[in-house]
Protein backbone atom coordinates (compact mmCIF):
# COMPACT_ATOMS: atom_id res chain seq x y z
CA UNK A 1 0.00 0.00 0.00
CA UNK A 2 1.70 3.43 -1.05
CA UNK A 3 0.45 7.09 0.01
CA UNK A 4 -0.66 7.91 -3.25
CA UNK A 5 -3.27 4.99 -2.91
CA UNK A 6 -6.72 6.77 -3.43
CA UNK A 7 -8.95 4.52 -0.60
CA UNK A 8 -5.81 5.28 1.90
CA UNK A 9 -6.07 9.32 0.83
CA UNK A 10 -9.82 8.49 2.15
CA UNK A 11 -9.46 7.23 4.91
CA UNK A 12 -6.64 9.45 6.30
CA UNK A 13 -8.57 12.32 5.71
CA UNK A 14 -11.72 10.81 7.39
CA UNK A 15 -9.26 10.15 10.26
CA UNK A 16 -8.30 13.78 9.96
CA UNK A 17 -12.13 15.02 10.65
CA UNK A 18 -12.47 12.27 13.48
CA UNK A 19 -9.48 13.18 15.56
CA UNK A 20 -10.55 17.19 15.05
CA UNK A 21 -13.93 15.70 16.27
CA UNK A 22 -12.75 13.49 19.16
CA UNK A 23 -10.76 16.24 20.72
CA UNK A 24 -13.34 18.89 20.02
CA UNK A 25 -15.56 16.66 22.51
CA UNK A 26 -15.75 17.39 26.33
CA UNK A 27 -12.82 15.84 28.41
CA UNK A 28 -15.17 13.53 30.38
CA UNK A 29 -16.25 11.94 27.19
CA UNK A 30 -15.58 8.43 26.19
CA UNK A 31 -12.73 8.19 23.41
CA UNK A 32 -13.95 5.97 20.27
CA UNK A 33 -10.95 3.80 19.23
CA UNK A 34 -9.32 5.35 15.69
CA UNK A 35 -8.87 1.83 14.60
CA UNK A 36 -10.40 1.66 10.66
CA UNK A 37 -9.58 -2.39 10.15
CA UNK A 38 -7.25 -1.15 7.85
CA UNK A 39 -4.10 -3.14 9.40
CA UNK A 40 -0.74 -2.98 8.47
CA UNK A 41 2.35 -1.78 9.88
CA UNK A 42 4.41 0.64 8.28
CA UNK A 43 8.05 -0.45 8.45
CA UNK A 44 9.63 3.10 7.83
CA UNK A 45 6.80 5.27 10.61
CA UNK A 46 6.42 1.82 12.91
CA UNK A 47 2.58 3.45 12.53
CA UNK A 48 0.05 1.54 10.86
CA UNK A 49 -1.37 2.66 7.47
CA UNK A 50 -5.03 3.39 8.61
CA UNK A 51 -5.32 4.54 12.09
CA UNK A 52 -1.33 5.76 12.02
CA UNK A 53 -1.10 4.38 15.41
CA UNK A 54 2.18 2.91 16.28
CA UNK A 55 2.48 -0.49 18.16
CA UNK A 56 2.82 0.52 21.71
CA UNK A 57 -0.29 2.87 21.32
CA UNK A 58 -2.52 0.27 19.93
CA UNK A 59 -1.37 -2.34 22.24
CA UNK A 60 -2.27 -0.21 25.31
CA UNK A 61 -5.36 1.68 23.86
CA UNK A 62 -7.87 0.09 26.92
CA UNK A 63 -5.72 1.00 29.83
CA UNK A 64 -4.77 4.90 28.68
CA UNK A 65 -8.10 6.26 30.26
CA UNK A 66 -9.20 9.20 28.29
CA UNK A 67 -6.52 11.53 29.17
CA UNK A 68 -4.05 9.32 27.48
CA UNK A 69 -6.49 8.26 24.56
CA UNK A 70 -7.05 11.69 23.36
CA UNK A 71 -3.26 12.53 23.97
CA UNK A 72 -2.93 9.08 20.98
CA UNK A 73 -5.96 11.29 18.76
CA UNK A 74 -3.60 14.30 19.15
CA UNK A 75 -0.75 12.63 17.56
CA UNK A 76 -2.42 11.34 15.14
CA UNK A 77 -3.58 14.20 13.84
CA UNK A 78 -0.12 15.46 13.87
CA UNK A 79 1.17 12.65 12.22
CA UNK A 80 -1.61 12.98 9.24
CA UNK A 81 -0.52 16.51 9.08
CA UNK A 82 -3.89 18.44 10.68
CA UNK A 83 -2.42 19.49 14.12
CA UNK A 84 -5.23 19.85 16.90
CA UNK A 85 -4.17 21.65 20.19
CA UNK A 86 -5.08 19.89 23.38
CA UNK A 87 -8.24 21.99 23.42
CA UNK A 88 -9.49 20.66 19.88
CA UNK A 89 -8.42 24.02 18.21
CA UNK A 90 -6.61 23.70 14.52
């Protein structure tokens, strides 16, 4: 799978208007899981290709709490190139 691969364009920029609406939401709100069953590591990031989650972050998703979950949304945006301040702001 390569970046210029239209469905992946899709889906990162879906993942884009998620994470700017996950962190736009209230603190004590549950986090929803960026996972998009589109699995696959990317050797070069260590992220994978549809959530851009590395590893560590996906392996320790349910025991973050939401502080730490919408700290993983943050950096995803980032890492898809939308930044979102810890208030939800872009």
């Amino acid at each position: 799978m390569n970046t210029a691969d239209p469905v992946l364009a899709t889906v990162h920029a879906a993942q884009r208007e998620r994470a700017a609406v996950v962190l736009a939401q209230p603190s004590g709100q549950p986090v929803p899981s960026p996972c998009v069953s589109l699995c696959q590591m990317q050797s070069d990031t260590g992220w994978c290709w549809g959530c851009r989650r590395s590893l560590n972050e996906i392996a320790n998703w349910s025991s973050l709490g939401t502080h730490g979950q919408r700290a993983v949304w943050r950096a995803i945006s980032v890492r898809l190139g939308h930044a979102v301040d810890a208030t939800g702001a872009t």
